[in-house]
C-alpha atoms as a PDB file:
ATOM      1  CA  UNK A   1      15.015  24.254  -3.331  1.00  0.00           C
ATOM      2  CA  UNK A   2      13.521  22.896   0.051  1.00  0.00           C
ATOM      3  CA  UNK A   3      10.176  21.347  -0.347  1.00  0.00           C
ATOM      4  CA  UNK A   4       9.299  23.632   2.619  1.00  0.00           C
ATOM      5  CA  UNK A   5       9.480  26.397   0.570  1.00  0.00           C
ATOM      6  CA  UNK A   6       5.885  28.428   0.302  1.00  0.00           C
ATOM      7  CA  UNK A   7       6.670  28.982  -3.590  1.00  0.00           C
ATOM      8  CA  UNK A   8       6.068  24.872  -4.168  1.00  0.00           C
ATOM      9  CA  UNK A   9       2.816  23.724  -3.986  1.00  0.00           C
ATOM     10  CA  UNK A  10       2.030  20.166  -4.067  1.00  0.00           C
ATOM     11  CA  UNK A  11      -0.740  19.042  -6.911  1.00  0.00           C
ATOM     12  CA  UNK A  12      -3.396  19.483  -4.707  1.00  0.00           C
ATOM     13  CA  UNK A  13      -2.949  22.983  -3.964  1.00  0.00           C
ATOM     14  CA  UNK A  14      -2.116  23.947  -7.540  1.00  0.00           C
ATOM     15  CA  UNK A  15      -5.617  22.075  -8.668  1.00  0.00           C
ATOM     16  CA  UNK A  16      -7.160  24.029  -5.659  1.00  0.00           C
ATOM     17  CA  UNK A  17      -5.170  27.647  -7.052  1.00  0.00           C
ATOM     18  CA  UNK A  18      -6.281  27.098 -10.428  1.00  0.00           C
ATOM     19  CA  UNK A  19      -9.721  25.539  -9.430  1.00  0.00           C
ATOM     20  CA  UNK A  20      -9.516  22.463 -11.732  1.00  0.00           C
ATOM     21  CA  UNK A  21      -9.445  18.452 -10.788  1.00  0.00           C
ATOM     22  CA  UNK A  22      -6.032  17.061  -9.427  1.00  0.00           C
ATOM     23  CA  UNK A  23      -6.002  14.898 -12.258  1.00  0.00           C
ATOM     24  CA  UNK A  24      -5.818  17.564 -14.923  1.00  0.00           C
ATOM     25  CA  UNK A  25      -2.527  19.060 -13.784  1.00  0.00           C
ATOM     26  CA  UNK A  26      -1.198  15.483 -12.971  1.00  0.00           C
ATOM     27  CA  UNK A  27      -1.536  15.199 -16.792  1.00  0.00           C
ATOM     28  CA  UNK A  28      -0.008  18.199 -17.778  1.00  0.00           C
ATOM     29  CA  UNK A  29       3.499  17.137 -15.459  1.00  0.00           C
ATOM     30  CA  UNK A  30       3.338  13.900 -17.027  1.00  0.00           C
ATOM     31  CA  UNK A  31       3.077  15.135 -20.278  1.00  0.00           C
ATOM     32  CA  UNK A  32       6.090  17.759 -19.511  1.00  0.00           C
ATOM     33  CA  UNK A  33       3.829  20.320 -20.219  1.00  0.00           C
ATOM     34  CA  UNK A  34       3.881  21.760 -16.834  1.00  0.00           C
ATOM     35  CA  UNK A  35       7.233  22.101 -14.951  1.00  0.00           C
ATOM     36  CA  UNK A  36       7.659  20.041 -11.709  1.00  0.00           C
ATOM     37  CA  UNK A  37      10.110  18.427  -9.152  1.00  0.00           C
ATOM     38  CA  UNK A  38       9.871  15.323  -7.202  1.00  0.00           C
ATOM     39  CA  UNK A  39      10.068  15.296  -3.770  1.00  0.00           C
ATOM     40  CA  UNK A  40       9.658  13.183  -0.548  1.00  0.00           C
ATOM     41  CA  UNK A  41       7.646  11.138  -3.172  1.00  0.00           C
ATOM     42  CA  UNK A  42       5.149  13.430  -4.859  1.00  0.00           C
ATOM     43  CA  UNK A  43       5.295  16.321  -7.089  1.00  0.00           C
ATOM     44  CA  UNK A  44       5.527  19.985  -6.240  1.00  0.00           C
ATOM     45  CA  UNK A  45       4.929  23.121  -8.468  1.00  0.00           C
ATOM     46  CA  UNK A  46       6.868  25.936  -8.243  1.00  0.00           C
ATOM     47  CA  UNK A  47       3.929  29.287  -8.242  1.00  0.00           C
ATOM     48  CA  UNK A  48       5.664  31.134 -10.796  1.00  0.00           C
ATOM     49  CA  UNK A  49       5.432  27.972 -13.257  1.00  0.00           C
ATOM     50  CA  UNK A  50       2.322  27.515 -12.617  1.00  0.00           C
ATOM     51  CA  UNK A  51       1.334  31.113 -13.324  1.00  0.00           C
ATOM     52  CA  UNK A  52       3.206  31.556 -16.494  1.00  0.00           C
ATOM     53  CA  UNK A  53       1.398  27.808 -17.510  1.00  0.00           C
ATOM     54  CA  UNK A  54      -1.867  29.570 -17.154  1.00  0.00           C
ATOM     55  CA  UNK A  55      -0.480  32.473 -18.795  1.00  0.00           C
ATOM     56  CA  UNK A  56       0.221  30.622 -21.873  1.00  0.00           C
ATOM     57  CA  UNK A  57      -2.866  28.846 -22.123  1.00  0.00           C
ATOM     58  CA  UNK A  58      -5.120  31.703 -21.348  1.00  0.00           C
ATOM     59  CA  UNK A  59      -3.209  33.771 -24.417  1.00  0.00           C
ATOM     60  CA  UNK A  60      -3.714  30.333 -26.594  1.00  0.00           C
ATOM     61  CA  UNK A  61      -7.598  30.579 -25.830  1.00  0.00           C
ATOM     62  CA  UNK A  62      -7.170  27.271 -23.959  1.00  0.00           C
ATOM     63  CA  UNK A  63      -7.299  28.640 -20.647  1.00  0.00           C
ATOM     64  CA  UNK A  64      -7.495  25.320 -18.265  1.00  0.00           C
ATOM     65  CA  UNK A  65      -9.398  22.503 -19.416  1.00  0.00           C
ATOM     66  CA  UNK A  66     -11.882  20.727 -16.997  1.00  0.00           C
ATOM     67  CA  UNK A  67     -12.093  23.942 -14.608  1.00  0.00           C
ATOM     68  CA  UNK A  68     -15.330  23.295 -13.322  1.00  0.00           C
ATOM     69  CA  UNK A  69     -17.333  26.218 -11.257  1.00  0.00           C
ATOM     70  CA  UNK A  70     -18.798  23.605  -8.278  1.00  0.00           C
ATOM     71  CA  UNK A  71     -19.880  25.576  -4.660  1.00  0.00           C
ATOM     72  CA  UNK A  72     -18.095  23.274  -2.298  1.00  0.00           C
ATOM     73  CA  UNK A  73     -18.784  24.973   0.889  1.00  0.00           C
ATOM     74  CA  UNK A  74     -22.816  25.216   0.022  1.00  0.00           C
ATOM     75  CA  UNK A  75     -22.266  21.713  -0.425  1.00  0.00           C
ATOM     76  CA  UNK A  76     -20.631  20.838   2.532  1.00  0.00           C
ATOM     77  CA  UNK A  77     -23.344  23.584   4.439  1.00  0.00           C
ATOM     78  CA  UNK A  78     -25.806  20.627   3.077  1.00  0.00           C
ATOM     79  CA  UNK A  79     -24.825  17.637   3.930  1.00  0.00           C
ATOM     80  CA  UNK A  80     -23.768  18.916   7.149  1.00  0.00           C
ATOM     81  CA  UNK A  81     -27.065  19.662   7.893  1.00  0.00           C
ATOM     82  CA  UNK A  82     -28.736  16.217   6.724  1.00  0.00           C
ATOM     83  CA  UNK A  83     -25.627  14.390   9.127  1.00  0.00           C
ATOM     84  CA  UNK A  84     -26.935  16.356  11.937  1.00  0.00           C
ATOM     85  CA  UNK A  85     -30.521  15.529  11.413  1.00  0.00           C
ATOM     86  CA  UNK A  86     -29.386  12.036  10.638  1.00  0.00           C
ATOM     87  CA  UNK A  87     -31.554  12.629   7.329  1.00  0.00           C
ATOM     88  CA  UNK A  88     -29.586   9.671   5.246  1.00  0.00           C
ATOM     89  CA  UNK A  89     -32.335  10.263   2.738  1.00  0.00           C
ATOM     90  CA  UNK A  90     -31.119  14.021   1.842  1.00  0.00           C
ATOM     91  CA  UNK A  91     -27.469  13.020   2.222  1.00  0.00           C
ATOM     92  CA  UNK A  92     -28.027  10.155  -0.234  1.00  0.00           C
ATOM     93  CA  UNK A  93     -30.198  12.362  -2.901  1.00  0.00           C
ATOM     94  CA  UNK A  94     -27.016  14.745  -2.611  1.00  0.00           C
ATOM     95  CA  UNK A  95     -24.368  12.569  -3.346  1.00  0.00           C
ATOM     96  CA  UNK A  96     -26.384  10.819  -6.498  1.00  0.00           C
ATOM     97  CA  UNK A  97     -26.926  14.839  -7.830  1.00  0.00           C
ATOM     98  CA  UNK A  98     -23.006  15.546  -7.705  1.00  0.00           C
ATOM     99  CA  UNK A  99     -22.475  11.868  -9.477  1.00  0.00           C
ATOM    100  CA  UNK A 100     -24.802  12.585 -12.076  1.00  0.00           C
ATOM    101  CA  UNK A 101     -22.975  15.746 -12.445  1.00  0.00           C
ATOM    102  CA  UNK A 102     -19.724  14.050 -12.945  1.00  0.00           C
ATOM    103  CA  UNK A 103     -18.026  14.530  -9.802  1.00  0.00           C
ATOM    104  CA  UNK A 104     -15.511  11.317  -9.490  1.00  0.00           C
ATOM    105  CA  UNK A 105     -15.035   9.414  -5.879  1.00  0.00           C
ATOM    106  CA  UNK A 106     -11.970  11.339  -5.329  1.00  0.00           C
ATOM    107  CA  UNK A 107     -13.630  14.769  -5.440  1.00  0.00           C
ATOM    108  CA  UNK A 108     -16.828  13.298  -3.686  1.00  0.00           C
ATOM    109  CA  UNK A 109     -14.077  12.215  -0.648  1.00  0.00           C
ATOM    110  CA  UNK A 110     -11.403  15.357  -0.849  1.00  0.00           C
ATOM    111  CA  UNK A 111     -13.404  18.079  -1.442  1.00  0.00           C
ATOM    112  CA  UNK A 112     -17.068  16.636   0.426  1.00  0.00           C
ATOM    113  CA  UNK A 113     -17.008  14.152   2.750  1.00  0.00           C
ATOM    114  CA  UNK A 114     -13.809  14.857   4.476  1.00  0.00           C
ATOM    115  CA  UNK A 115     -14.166  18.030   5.052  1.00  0.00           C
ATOM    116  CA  UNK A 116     -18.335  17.901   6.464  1.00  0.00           C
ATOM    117  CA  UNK A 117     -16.644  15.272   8.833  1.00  0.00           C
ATOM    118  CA  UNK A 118     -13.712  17.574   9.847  1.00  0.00           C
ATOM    119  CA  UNK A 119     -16.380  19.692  10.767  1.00  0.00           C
ATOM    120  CA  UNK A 120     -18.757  17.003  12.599  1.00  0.00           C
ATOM    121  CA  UNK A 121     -15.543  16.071  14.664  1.00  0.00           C
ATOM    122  CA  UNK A 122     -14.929  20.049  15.498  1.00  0.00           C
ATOM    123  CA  UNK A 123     -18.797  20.070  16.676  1.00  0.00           C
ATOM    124  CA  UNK A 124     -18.595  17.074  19.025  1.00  0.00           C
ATOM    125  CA  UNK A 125     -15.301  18.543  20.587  1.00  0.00           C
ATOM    126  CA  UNK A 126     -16.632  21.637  20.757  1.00  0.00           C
ATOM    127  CA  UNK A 127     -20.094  19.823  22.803  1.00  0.00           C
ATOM    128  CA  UNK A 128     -22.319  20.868  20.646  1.00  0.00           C
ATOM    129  CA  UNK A 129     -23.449  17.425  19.193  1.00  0.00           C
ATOM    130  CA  UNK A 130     -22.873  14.013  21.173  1.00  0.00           C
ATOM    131  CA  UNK A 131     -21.202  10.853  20.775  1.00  0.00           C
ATOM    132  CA  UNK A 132     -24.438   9.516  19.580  1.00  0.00           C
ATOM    133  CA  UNK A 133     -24.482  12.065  16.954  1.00  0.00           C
ATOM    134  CA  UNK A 134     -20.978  11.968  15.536  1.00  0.00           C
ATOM    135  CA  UNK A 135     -21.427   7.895  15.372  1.00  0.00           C
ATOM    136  CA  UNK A 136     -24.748   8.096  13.277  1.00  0.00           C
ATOM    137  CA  UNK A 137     -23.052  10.775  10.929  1.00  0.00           C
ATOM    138  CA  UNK A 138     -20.202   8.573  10.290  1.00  0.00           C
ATOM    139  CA  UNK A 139     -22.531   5.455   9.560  1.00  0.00           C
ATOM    140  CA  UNK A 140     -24.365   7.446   7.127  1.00  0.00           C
ATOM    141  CA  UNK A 141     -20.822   8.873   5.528  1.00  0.00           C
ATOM    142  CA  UNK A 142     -19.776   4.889   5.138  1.00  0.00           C
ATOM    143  CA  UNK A 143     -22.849   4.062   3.636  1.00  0.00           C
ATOM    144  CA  UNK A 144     -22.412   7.042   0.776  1.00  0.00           C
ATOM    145  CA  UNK A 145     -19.355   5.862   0.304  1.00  0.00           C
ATOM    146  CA  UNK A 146     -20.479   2.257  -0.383  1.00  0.00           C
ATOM    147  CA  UNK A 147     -22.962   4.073  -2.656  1.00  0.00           C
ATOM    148  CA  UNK A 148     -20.552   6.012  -4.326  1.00  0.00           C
ATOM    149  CA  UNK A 149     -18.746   3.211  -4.943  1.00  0.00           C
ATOM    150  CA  UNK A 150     -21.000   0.947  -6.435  1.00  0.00           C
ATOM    151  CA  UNK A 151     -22.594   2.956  -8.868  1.00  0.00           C
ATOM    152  CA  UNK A 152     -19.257   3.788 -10.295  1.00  0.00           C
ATOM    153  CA  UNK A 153     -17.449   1.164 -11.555  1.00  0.00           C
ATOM    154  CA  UNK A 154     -14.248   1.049 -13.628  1.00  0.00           C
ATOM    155  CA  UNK A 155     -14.397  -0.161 -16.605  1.00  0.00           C
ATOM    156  CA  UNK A 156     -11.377  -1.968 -18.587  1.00  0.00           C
ATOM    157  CA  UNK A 157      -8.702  -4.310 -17.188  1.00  0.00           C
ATOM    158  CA  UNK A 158      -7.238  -4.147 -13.641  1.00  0.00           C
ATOM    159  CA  UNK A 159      -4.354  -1.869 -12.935  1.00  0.00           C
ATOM    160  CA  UNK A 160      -3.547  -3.517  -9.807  1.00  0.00           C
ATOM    161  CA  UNK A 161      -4.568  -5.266  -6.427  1.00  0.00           C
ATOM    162  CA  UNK A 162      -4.228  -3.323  -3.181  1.00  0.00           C
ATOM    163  CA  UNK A 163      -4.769  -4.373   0.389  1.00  0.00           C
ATOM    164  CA  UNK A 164      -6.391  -1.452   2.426  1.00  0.00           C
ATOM    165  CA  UNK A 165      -6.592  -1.161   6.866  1.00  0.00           C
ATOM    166  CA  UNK A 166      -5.218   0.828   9.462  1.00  0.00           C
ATOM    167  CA  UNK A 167      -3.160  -0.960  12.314  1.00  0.00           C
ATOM    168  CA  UNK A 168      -3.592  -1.700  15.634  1.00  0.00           C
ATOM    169  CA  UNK A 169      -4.058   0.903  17.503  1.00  0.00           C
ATOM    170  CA  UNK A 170      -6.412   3.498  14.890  1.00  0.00           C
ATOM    171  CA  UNK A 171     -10.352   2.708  15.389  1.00  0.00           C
ATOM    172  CA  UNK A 172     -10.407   5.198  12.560  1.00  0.00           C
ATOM    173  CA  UNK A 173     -12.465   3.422   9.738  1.00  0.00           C
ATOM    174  CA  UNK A 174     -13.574   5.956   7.218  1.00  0.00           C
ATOM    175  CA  UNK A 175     -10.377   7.303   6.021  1.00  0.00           C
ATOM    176  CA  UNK A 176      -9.319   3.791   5.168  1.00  0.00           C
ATOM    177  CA  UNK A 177     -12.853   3.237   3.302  1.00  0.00           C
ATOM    178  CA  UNK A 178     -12.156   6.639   1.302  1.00  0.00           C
ATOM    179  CA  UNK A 179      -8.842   5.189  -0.415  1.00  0.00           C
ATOM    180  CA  UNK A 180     -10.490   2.191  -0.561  1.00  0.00           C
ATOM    181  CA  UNK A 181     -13.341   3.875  -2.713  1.00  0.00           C
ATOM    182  CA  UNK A 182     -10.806   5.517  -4.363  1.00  0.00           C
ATOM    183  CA  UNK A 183      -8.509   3.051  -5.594  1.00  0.00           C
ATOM    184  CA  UNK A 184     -11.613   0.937  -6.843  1.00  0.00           C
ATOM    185  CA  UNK A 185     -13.496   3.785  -8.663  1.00  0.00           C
ATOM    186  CA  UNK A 186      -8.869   4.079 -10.158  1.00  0.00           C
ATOM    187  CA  UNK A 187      -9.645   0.162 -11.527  1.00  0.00           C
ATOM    188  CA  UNK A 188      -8.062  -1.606  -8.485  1.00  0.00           C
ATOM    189  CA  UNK A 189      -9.007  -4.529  -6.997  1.00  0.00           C
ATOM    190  CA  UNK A 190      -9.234  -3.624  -3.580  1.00  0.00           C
ATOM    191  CA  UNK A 191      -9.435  -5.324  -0.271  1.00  0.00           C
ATOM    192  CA  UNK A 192     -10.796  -3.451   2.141  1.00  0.00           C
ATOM    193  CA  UNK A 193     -10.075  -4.905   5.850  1.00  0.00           C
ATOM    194  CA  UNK A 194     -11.527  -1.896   8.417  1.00  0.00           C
ATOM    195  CA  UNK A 195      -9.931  -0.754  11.091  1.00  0.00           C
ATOM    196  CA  UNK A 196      -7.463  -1.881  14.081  1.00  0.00           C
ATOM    197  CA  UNK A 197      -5.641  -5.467  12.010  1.00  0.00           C
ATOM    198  CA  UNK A 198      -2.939  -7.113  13.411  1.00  0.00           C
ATOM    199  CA  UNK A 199      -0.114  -6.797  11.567  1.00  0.00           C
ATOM    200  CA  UNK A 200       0.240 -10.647  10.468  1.00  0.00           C
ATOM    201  CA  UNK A 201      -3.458 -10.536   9.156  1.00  0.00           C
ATOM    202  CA  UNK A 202      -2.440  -7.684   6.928  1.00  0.00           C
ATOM    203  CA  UNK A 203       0.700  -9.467   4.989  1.00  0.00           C
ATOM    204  CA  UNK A 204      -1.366 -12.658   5.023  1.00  0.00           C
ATOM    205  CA  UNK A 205      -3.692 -11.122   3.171  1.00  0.00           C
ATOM    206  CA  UNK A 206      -1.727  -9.148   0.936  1.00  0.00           C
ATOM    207  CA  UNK A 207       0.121 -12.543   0.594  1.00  0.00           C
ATOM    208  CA  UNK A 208      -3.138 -14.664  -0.521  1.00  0.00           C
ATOM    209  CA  UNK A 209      -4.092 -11.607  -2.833  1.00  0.00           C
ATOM    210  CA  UNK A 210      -1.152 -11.371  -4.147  1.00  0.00           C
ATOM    211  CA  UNK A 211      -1.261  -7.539  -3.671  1.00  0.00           C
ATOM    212  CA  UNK A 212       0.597  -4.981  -5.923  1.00  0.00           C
ATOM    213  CA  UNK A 213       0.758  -2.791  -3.123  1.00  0.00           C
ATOM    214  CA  UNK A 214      -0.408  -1.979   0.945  1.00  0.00           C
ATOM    215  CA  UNK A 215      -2.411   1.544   1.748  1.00  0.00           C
ATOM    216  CA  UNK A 216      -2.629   2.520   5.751  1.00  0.00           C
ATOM    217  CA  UNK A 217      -4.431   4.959   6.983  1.00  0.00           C
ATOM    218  CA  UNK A 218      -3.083   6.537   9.949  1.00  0.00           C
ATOM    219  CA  UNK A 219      -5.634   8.932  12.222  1.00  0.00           C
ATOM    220  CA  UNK A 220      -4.167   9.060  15.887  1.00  0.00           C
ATOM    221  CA  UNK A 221      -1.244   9.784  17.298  1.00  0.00           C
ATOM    222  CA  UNK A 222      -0.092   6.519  18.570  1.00  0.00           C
ATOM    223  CA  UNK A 223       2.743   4.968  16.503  1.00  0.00           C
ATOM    224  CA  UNK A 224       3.477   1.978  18.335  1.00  0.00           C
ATOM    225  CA  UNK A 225       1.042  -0.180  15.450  1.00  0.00           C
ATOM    226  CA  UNK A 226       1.575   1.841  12.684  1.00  0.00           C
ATOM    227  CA  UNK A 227       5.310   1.351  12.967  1.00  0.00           C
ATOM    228  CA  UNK A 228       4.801  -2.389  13.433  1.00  0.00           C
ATOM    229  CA  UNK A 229       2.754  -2.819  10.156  1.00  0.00           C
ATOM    230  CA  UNK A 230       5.501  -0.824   8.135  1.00  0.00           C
ATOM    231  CA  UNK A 231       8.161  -2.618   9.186  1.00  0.00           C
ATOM    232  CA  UNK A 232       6.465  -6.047   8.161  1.00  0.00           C
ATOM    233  CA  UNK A 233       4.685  -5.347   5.153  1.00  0.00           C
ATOM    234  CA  UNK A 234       8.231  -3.679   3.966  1.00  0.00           C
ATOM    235  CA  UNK A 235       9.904  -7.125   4.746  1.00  0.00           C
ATOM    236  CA  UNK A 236       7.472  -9.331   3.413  1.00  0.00           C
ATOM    237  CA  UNK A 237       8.064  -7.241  -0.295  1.00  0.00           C
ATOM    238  CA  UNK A 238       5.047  -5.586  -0.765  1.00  0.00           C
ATOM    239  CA  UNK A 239       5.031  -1.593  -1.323  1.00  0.00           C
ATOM    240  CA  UNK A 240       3.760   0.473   0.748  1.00  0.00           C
ATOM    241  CA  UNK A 241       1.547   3.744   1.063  1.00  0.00           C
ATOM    242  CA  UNK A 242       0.459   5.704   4.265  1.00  0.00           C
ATOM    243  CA  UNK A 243      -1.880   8.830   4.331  1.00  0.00           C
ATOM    244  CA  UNK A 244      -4.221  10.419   7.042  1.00  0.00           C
ATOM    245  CA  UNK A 245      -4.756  13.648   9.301  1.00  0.00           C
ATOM    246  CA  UNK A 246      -2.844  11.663  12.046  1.00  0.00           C
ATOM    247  CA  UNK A 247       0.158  12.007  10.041  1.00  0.00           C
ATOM    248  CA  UNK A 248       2.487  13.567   7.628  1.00  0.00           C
ATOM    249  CA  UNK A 249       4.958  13.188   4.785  1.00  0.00           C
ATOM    250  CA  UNK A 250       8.003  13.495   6.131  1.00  0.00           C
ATOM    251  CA  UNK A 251       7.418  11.030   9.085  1.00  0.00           C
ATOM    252  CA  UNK A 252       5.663   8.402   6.523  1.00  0.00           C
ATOM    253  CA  UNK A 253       8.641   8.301   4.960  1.00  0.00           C
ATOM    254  CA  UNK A 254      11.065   8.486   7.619  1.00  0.00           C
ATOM    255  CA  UNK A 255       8.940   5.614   9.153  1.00  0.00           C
ATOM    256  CA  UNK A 256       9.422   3.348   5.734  1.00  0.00           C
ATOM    257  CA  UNK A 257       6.128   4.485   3.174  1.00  0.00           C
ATOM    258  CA  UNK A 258       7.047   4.353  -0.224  1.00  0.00           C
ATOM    259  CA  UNK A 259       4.946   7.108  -0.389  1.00  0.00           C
ATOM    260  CA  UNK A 260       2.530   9.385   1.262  1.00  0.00           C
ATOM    261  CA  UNK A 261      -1.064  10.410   0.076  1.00  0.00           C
ATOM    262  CA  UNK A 262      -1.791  13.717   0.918  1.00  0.00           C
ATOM    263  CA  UNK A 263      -5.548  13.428  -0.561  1.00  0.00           C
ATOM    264  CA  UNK A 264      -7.425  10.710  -2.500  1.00  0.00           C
ATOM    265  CA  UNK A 265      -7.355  11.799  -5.505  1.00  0.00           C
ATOM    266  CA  UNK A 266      -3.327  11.982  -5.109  1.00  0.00           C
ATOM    267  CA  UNK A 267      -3.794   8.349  -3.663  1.00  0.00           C
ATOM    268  CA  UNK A 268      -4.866   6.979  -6.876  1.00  0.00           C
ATOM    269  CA  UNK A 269      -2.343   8.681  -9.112  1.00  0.00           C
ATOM    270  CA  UNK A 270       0.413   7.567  -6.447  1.00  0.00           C
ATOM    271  CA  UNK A 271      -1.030   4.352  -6.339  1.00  0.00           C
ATOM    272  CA  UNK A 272      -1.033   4.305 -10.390  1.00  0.00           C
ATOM    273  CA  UNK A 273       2.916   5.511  -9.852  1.00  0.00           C
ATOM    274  CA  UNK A 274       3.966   2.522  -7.251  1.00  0.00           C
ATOM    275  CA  UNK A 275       2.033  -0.488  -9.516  1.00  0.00           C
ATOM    276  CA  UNK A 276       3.926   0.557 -12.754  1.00  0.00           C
ATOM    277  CA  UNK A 277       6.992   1.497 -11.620  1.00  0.00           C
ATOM    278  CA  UNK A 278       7.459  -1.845  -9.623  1.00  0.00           C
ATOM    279  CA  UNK A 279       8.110  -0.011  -6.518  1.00  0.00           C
END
């Protein structure tokens, strides 16, 4: 079956369907409980598998565990609002609500802050807010980030080490920091590097750190770096994982990714995938 078909949905979108955390139906594939194929790298759910799961677990009075009722888009309404204003007060008071609530990082970046961003970016293209406006948003998105990420650490041993940056050529910073928060708040050790390194600082660093594994974010167009960093970090031995809105699956893989996250949350579980299986 072709992985374009509409039927197969990847994790993400079954989670969303159902309304529960990515992480619940990751466990349910892994256990075998829920049927699923691999391709280009990642799972995908067939809709009629996924219905008759819920069917069975509804009849068995077990309906889906972990479905949570949250209002996203109220949420994203809100701290909108406070990245407008530039009220970093109200968009920090937010963020320590939803943790105290048990949201994890990955819901905080997939379901939150990506999305109130998407929308800052539509605003400034659109001329209703300025350059000066979209820059102070995205300071005070980096800094709840930071937050989110220190008052949420992982207990227990290490699973791995990953080097995180996007290559020459993306100024893109933030969607780098979000896997970065990610993989941390998963129990990596993570080295965060920004935006725009040279390929050679990259493998050094991944060299000196000994890293299990190399995420890129990729948020432009222009390939000329991205390519570049693939090529070397895939020759030096390392593993390697690309994800952004600048690209997608099929040409992360086609360009040499080991694999592609679509989300954060799917991120850390691929993450999890390329660090055990030696990848």
């Amino acid at each position: 079956m072709s992985t374009t078909d509409p039927t197969l949905l990847t994790l993400q979108e079954a989670a969303d369907a159902v309304g529960c955390h990515y992480q619940t139906l990751y466990k349910r594939v892994r256990s075998g409980e829920l049927p699923a194929l691999v391709a280009g790298g990642s799972y995908r759910i067939s809709r009629d598998d996924l219905d008759a799961w819920l069917h069975e677990r509804d009849a068995a009075k077990g309906a889906v565990p972990d479905r949570a009722e949250r209002d996203w888009p109220r949420q994203i309404e809100t701290l909108l609002a406070s990245l407008i204003t530039g009220d970093a007060r109200s968009a920090r008071n937010q963020l320590d609500r939803l943790g105290a609530g048990g949201v994890t990082v990955a819901e905080l970046c997939d379901r939150l802050l990506a999305p109130t961003l998407a929308r800052i970016g539509e605003l400034w293209h659109e001329n209703e807010l300025s350059i000066a406006d979209e820059h102070r948003a995205s300071r005070i998105v980096e800094t709840l980030l930071d937050r989110a990420t220190a008052a949420r650490p992982k207990s227990g041993p290490r699973i791995g080490s990953a080097v995180i940056a996007t290559a020459v050529g993306d100024r893109h910073s933030i969607a780098a920091q979000m896997v970065a928060a990610g993989l941390q708040a998963e129990g990596f050790a993570v080295h965060y590097l920004g935006a725009e390194l040279p390929v050679e600082e990259i493998v050094n660093m991944a060299k000196r750190e000994q890293a299990d594994l190399v995420a890129l974010s990729c948020c432009v167009a222009e390939r000329g770096g991205l390519t570049a960093t693939i090529t070397a970090v895939r020759a030096a031995g390392f593993p390697i994982m690309v994800g952004g809105s600048g690209i997608g699956r099929a040409e992360a893989l086609e360009l040499g990714a080991d694999r592609f996250g679509g989300s954060i949350a799917e991120a850390q579980l691929l993450a999890r995938d390329l660090v055990r299986s030696g990848a």
